[in-house]
N, C-alpha and C. Protein backbone atom coordinates (compact mmCIF):
# COMPACT_ATOMS: atom_id res chain seq x y z
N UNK A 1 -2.87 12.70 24.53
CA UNK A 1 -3.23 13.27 23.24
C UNK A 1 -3.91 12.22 22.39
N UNK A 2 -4.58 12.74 21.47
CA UNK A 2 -5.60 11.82 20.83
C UNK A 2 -4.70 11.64 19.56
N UNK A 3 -4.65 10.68 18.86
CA UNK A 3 -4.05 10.08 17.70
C UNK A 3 -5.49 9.81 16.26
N UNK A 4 -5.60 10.56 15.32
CA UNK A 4 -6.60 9.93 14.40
C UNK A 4 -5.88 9.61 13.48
N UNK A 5 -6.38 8.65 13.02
CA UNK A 5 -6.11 7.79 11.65
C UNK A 5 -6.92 7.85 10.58
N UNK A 6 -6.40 8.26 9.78
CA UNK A 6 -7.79 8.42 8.14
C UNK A 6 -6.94 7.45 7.17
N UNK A 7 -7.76 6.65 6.15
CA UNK A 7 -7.48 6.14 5.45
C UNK A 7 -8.37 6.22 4.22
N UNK A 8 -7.57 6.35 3.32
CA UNK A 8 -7.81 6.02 1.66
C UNK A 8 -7.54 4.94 1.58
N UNK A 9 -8.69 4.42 0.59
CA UNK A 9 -7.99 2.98 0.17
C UNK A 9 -9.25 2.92 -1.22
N UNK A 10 -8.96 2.48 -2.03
CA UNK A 10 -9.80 1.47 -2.93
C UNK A 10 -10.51 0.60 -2.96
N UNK A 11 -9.24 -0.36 -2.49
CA UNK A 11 -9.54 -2.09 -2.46
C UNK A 11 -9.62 -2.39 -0.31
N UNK A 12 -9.22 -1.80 -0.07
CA UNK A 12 -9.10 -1.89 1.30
C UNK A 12 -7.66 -2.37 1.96
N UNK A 13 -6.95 -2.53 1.08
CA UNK A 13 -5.65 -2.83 1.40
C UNK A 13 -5.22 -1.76 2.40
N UNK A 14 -5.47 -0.21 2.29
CA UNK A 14 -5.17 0.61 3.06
C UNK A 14 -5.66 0.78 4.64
N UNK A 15 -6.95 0.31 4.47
CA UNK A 15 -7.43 0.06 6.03
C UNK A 15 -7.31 -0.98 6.66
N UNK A 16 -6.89 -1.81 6.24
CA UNK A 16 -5.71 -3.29 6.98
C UNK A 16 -4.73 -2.50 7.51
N UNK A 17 -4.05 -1.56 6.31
CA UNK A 17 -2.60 -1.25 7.20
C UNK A 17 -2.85 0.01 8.12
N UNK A 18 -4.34 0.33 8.15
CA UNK A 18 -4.74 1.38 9.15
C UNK A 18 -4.87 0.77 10.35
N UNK A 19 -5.34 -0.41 10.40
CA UNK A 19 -5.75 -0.86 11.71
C UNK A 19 -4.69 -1.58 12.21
N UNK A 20 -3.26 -1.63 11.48
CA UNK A 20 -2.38 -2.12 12.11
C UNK A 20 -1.35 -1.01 13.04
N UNK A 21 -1.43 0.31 12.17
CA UNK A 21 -1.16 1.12 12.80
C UNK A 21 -1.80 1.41 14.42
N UNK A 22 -3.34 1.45 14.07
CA UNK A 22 -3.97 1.66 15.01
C UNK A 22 -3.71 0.73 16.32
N UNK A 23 -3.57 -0.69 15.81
CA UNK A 23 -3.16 -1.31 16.96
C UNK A 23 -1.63 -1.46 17.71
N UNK A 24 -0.83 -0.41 16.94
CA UNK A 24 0.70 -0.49 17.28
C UNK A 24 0.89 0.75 18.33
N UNK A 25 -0.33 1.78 17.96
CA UNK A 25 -0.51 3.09 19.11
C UNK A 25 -1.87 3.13 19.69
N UNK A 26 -2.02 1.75 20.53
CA UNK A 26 -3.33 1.60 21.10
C UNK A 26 -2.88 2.20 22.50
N UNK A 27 -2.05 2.05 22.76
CA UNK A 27 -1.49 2.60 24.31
C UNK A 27 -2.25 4.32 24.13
N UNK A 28 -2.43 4.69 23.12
CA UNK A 28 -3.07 6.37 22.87
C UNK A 28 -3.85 6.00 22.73
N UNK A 29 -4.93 7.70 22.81
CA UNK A 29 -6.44 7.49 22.71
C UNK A 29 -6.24 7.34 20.91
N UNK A 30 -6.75 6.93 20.11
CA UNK A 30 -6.96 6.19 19.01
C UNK A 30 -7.98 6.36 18.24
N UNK A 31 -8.36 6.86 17.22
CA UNK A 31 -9.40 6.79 16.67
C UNK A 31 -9.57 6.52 14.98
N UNK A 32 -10.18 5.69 14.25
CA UNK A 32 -9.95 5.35 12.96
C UNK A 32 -11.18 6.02 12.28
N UNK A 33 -10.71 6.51 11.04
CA UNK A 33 -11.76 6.90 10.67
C UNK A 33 -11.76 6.81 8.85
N UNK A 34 -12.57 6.33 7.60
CA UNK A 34 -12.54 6.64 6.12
C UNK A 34 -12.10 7.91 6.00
N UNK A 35 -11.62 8.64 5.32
CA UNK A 35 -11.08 9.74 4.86
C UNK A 35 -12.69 9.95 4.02
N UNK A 36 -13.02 9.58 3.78
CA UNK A 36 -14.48 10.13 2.89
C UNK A 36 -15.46 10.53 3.63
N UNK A 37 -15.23 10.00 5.25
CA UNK A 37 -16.38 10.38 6.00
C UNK A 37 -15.94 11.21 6.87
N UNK A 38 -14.66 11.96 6.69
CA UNK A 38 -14.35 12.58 8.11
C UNK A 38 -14.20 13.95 7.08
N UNK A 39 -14.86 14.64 8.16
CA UNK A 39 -14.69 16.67 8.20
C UNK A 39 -13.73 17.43 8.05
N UNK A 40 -13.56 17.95 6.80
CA UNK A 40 -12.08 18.66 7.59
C UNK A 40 -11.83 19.85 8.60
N UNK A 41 -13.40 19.98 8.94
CA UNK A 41 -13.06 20.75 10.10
C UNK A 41 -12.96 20.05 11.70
N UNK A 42 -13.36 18.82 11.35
CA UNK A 42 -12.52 18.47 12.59
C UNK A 42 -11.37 17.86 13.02
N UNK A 43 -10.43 18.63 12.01
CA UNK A 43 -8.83 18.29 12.04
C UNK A 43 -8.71 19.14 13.07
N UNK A 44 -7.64 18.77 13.96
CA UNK A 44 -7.87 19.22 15.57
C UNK A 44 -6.28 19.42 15.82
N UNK A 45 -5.17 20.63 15.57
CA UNK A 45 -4.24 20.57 16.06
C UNK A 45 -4.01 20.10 17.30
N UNK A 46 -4.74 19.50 18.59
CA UNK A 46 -4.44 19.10 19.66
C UNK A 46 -4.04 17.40 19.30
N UNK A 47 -4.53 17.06 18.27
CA UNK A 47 -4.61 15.38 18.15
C UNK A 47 -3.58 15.45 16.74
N UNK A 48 -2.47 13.82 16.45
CA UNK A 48 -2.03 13.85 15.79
C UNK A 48 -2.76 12.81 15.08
N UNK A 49 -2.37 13.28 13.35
CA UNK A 49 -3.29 12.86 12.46
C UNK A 49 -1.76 12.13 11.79
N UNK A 50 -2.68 10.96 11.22
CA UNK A 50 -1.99 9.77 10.74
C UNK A 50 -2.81 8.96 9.26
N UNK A 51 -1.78 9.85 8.17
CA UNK A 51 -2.70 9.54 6.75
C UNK A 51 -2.03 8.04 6.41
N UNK A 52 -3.12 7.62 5.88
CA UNK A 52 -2.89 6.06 5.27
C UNK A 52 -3.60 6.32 4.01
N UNK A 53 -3.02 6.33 3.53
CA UNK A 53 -3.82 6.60 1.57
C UNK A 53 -2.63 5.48 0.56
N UNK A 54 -3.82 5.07 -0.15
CA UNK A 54 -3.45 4.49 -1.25
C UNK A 54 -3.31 5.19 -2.70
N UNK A 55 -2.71 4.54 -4.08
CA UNK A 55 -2.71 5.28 -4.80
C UNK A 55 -3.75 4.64 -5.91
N UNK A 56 -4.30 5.15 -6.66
CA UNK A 56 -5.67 4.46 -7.38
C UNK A 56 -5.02 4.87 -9.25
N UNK A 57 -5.50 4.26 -9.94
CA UNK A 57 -5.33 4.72 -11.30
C UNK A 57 -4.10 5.32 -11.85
N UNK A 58 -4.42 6.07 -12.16
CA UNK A 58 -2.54 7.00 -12.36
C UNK A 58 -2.44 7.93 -11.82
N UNK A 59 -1.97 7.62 -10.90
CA UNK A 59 -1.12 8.23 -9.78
C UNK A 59 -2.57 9.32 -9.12
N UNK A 60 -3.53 8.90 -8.70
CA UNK A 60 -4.95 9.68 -8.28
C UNK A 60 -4.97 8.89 -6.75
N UNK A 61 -5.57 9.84 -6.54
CA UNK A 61 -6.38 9.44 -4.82
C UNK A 61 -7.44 8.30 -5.15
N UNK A 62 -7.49 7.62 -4.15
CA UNK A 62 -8.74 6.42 -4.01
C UNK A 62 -10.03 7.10 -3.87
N UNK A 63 -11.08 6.39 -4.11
CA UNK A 63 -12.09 7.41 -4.31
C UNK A 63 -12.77 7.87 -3.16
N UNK A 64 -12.92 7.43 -2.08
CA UNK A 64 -13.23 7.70 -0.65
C UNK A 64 -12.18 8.86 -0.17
N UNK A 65 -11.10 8.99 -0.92
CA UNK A 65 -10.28 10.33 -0.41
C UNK A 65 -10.67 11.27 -1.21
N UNK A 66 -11.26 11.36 -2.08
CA UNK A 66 -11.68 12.32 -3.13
C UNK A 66 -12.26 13.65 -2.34
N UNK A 67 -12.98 13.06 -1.89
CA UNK A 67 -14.20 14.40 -0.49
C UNK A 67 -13.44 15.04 -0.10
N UNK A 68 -12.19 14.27 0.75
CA UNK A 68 -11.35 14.78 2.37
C UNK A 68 -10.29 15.77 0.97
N UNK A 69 -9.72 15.34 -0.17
CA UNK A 69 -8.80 16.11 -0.90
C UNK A 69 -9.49 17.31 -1.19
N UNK A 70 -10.56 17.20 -1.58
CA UNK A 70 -11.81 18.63 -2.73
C UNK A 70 -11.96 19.43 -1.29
N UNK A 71 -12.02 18.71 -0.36
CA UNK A 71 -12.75 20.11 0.88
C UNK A 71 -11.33 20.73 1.43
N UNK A 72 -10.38 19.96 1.38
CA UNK A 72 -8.73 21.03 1.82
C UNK A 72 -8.75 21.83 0.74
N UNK A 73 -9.08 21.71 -0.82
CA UNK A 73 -8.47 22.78 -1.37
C UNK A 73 -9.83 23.73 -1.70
N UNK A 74 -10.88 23.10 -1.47
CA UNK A 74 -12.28 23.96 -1.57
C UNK A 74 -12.19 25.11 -0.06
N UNK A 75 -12.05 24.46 0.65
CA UNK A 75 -12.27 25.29 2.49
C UNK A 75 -11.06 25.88 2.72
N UNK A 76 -9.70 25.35 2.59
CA UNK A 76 -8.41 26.05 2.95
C UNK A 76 -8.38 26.09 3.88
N UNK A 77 -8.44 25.32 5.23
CA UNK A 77 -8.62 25.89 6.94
C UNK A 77 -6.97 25.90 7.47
N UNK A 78 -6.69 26.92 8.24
CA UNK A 78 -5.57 26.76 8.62
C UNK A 78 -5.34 25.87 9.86
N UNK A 79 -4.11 25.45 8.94
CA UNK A 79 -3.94 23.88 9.60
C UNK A 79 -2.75 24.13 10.71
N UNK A 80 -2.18 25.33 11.22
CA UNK A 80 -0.92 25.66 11.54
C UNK A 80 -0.94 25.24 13.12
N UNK A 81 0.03 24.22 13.12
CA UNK A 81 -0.31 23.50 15.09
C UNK A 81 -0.10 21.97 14.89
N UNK A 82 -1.18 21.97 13.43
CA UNK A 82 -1.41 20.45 13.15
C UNK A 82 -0.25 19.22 13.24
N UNK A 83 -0.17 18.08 13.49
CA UNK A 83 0.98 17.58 13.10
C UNK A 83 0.49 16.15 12.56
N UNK A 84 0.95 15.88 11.72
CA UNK A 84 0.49 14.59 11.09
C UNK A 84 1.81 13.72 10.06
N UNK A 85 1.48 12.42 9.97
CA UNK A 85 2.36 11.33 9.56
C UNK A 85 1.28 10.51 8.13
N UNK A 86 2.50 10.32 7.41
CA UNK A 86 1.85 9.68 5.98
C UNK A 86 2.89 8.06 5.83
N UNK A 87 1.46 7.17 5.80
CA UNK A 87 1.79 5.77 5.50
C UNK A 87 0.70 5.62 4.30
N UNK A 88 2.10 5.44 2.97
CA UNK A 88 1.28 5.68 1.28
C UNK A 88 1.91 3.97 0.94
N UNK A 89 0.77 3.74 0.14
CA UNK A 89 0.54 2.33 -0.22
C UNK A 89 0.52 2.50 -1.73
N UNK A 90 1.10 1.97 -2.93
CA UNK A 90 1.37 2.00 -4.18
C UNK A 90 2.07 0.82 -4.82
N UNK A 91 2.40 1.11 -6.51
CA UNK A 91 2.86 -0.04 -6.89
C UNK A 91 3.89 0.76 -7.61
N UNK A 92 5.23 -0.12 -7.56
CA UNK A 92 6.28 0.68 -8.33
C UNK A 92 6.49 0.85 -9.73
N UNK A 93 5.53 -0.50 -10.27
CA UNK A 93 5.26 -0.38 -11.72
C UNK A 93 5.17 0.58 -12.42
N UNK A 94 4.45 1.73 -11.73
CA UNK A 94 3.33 2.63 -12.14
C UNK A 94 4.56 4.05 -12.22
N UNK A 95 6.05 3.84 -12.23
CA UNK A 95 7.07 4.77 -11.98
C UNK A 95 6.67 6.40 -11.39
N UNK A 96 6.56 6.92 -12.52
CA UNK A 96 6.51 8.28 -11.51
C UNK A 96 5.40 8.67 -10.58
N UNK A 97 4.36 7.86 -10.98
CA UNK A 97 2.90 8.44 -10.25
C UNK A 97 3.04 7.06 -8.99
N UNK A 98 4.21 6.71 -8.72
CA UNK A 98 4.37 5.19 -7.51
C UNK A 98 3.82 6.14 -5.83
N UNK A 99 2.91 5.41 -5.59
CA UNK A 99 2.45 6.24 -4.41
C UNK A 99 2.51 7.50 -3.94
N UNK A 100 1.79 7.86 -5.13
CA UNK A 100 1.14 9.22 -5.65
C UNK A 100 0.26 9.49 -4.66
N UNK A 101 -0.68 9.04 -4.20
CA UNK A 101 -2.45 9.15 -3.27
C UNK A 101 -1.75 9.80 -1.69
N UNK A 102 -0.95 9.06 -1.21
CA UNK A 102 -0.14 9.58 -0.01
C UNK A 102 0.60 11.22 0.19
N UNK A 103 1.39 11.22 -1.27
CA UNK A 103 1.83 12.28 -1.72
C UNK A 103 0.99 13.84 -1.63
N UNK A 104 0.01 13.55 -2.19
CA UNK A 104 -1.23 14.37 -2.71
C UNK A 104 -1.54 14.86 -1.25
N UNK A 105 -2.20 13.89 -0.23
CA UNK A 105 -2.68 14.84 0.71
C UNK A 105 -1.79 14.99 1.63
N UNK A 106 0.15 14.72 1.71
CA UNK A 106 1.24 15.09 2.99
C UNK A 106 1.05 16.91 1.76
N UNK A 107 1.04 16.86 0.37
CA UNK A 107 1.34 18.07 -0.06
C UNK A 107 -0.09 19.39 0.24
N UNK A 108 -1.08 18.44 -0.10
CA UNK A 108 -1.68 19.63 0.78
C UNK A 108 -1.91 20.03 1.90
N UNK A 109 -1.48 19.00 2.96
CA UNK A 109 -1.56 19.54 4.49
C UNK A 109 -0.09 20.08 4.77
N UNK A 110 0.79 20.18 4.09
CA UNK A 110 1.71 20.92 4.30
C UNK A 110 1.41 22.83 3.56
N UNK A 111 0.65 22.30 2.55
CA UNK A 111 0.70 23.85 1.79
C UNK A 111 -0.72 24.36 3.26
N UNK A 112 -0.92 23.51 3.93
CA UNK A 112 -2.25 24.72 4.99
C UNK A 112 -1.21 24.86 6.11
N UNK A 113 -0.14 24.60 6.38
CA UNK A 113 0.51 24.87 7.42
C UNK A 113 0.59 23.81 8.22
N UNK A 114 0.40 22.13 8.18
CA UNK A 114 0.68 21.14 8.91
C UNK A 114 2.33 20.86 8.73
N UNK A 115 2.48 20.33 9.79
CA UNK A 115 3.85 19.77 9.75
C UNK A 115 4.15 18.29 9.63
N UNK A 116 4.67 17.93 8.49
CA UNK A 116 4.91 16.02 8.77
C UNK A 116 5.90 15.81 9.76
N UNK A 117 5.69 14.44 10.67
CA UNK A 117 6.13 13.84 11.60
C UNK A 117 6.92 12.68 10.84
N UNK A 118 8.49 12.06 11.21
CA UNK A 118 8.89 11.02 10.60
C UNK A 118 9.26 10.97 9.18
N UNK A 119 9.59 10.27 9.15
CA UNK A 119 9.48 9.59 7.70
C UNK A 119 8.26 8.82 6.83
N UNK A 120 7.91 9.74 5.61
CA UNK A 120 7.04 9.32 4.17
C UNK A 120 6.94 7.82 4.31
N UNK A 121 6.21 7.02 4.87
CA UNK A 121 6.28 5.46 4.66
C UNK A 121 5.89 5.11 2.63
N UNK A 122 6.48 4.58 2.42
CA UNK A 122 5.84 3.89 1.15
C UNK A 122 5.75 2.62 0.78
N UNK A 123 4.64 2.14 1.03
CA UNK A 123 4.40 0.42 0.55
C UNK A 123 4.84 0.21 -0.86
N UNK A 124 5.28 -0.79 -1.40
CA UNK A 124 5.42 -1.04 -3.01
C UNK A 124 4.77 -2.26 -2.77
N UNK A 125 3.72 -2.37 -3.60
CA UNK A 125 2.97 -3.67 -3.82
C UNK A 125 3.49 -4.91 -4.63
N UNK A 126 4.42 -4.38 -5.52
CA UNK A 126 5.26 -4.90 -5.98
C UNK A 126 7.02 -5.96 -5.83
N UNK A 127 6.51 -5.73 -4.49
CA UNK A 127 7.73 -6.17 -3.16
C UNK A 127 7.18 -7.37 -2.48
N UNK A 128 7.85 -7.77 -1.96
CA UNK A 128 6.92 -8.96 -1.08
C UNK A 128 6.97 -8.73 0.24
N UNK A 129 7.10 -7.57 0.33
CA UNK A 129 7.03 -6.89 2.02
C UNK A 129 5.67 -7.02 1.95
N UNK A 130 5.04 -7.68 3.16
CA UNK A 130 3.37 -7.83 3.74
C UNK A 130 3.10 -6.02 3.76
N UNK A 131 2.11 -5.57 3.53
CA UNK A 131 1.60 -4.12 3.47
C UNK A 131 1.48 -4.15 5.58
N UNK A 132 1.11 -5.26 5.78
CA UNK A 132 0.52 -5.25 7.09
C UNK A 132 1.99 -5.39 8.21
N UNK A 133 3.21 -5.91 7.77
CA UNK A 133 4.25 -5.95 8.29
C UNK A 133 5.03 -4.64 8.62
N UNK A 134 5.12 -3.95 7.16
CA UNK A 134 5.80 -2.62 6.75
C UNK A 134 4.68 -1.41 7.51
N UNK A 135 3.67 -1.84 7.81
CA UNK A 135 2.99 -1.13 8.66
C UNK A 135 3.26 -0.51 10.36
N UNK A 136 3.19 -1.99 10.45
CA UNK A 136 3.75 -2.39 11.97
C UNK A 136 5.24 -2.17 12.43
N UNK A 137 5.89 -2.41 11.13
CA UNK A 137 7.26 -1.22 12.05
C UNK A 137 7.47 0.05 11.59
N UNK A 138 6.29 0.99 10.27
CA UNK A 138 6.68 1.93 10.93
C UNK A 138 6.06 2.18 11.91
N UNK A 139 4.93 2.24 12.21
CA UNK A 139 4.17 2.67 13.26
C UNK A 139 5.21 2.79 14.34
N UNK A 140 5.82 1.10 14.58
CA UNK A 140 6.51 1.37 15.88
C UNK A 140 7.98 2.62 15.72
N UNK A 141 8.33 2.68 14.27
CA UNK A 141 9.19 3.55 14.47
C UNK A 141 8.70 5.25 14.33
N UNK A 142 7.59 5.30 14.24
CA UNK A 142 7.12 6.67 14.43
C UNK A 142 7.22 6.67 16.26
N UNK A 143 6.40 5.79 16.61
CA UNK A 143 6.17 5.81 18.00
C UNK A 143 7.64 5.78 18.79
N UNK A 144 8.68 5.82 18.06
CA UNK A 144 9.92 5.58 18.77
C UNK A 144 10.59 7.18 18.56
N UNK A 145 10.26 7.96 17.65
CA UNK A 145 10.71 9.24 17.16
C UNK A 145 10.75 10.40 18.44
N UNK A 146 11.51 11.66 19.08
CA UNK A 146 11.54 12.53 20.15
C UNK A 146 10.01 13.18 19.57
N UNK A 147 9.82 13.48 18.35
CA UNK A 147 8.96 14.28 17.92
C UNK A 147 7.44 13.57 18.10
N UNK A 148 7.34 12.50 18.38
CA UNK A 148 6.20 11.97 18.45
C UNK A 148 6.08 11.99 20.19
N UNK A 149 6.93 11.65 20.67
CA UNK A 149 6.10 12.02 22.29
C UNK A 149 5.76 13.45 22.23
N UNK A 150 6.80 13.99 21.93
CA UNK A 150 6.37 16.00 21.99
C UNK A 150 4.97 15.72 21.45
N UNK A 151 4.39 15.49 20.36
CA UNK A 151 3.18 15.69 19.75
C UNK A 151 2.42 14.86 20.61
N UNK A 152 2.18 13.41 21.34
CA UNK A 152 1.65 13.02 22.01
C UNK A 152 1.54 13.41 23.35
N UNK A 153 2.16 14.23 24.04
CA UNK A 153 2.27 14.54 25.33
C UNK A 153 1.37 15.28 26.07
C-alpha cells in the first residue's frame, strides 16, 4: 500500500518533520507531497494519508494548506475508505488555538467520512522536544499500531 504525506508548514519546520516521517515508513511505497500542490481528488482510499500541518497566526492553517483546506470544503468528495494520521506542529503559548492547523484538516477529513489512524501527534514548540525527534517516534509508533498494517496491507 502506498503511504502519502502532505505537509503544511509556514516556516518549514513542518516538512523537516515530514521527511522524518517519511524516512521512518520508507520500508512503504512513500510519497511526499506540499499540501498546496496536491489535488484533492487524488486522495486515494487505497493509500494511507499522513497530515503534517502546522499552525500559523491564530490558530489558522499555514498558507500552502489554504488550497488543500478551501477545495475539501469547496468540492466535498467522499472520503469514506480513506484512512489517514495527523502529526500537528504548534506553540502552547498561543492556548486555545495551540495546534490549531492539524486540527482543522483531521476535522474536515473526518466530517467527509475519513477515519483517523493512532493518536493526534502534537508538537509544542515551546518544549524542548526536537520537532524532528517527536516525529520519529511517532511515526515509529503509528507504524507499530494493528490498525496500521490493516491499512498498509
Amino acid at each position: 500500500m502506498r503511504i502519502v504525506i502532505l505537509f503544511g508548514s509556514e516556516m518549514g519546520t513542518a516538512e523537516a518533520a515530514a521527511d522524518v516521517i517519511a524516512g521512518e515508513l520508507a520500508a512503504h511505497d512513500v510519497s511526499l507531497y506540499d499540501m498546496g500542490e496536491f489535488d484533492v481528488a487524488d486522495l486515494d482510499a487505497a493509500a494511507l494519508h499522513i497530515m503534517v500541518c502546522s499552525t500559523y497566526g491564530d490558530g489558522e492553517l499555514p498558507t500552502n494548506a489554504e488550497p488543500f483546506a478551501a477545495a475539501l470544503e469547496r468540492e466535498r468528495p467522499a472520503l469514506d475508505g480513506l484512512r489517514f494520521a495527523v502529526f500537528g506542529l504548534g506553540d502552547s503559548v498561543y492556548g486555545e488555538t495551540f495546534n490549531r492547523g492539524g486540527e482543522i484538516i483531521a476535522e474536515q477529513l473526518n466530517a467527509l467520512g475519513a477515519v483517523q489512524l493512532g493518536e493526534h501527534a502534537r508538537h509544542d514548540a515551546s518544549t524542548e522536544v526536537k520537532v524532528r525527534d517527536l516525529a520519529g517516534e511517532w511515526a515509529r509508533g503509528l507504524r507499530a499500531l494493528p490498525s496500521f498494517e490493516l491499512a498498509t496491507a
